[in-house]
Protein backbone atom coordinates (compact mmCIF):
# COMPACT_ATOMS: atom_id res chain seq x y z
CA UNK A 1 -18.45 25.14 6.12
CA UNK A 2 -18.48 21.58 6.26
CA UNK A 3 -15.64 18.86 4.90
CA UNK A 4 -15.99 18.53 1.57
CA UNK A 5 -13.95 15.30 0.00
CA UNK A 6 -11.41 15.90 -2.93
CA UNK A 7 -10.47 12.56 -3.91
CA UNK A 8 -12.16 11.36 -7.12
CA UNK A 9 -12.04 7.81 -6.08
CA UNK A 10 -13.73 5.74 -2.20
CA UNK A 11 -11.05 5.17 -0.10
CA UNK A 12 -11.64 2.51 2.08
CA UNK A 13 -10.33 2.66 5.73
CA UNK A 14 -9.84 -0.49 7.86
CA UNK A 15 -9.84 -1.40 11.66
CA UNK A 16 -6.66 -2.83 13.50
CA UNK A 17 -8.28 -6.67 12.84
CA UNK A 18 -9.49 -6.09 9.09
CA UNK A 19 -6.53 -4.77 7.95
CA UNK A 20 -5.03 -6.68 4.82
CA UNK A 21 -1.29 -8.31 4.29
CA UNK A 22 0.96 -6.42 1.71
CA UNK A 23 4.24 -7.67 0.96
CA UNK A 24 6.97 -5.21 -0.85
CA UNK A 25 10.35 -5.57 -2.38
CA UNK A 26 12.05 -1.55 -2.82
CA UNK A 27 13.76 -1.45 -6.33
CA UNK A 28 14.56 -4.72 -8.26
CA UNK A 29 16.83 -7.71 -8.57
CA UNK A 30 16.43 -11.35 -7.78
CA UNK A 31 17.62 -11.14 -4.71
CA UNK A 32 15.77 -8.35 -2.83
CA UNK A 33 13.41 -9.48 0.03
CA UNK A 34 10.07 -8.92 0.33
CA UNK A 35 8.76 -7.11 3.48
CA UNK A 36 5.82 -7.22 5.10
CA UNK A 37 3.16 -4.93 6.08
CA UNK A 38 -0.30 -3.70 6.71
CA UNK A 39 -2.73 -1.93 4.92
CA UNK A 40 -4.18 1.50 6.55
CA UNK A 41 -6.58 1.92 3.89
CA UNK A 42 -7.10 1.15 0.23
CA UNK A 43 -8.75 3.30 -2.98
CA UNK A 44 -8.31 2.74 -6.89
CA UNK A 45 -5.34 5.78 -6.89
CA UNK A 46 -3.65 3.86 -4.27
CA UNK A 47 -3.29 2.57 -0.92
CA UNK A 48 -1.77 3.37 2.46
CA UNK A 49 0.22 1.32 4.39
CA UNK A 50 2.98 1.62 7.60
CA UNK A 51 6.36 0.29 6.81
CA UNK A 52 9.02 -0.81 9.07
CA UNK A 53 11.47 1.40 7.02
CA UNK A 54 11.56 5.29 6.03
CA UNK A 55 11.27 5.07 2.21
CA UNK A 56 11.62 8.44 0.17
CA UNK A 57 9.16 9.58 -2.20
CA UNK A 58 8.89 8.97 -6.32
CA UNK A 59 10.75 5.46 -4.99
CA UNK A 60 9.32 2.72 -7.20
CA UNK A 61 8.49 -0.42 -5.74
CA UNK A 62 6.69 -3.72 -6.31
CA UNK A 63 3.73 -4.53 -3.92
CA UNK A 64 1.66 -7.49 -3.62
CA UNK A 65 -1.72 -7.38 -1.35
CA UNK A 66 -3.61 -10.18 -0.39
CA UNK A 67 -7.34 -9.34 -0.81
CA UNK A 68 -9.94 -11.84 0.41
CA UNK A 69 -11.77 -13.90 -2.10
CA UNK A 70 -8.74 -13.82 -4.44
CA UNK A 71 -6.89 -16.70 -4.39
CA UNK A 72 -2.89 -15.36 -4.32
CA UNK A 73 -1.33 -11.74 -4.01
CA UNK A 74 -1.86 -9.35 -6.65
CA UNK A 75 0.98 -8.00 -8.22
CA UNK A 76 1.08 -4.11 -8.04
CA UNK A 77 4.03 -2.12 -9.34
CA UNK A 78 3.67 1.14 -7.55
CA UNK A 79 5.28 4.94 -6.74
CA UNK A 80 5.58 6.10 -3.29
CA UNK A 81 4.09 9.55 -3.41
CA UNK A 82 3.85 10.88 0.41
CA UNK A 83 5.62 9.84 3.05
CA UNK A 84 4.67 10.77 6.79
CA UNK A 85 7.60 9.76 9.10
């Protein structure tokens, strides 16, 4: 009875000093700031990250992560689909 793994895509898990930069802006108009953040880990379906603020599930938001070897953020319009507080 050993773990078997559900997810259909690699989720990639990262260390306290490989962990990449996300920046997020909750809902949209011009003048909404961007946050900053941390990755946990990353797979194609999505990525976790800690924020500094509670934010609710099915909220839509705008990410953009800073991968190395690319040379800006990409742009990621997202859903929040868990939350652990």
């Amino acid at each position: 009875m050993g773990y078997e793994e559900k997810r259909a895509y690699f989720r990639r898990s990262f260390s306290e000093d490989e962990r990449y930069l996300i920046e997020y802006k909750i809902g949209s108009g011009f003048f909404k700031k961007k946050i900053m953040a941390l990755t946990i880990n990353i797979s194609a379906s999505g990525s976790l990250f800690r924020a500094h603020q509670l934010i609710g599930t099915n909220t839509l938001m705008n990410v953009w992560i800073t991968l190395p070897g690319f040379p800006k953020p990409i742009p990621i319009e997202a859903k929040v689909v868990r939350v652990e507080p």
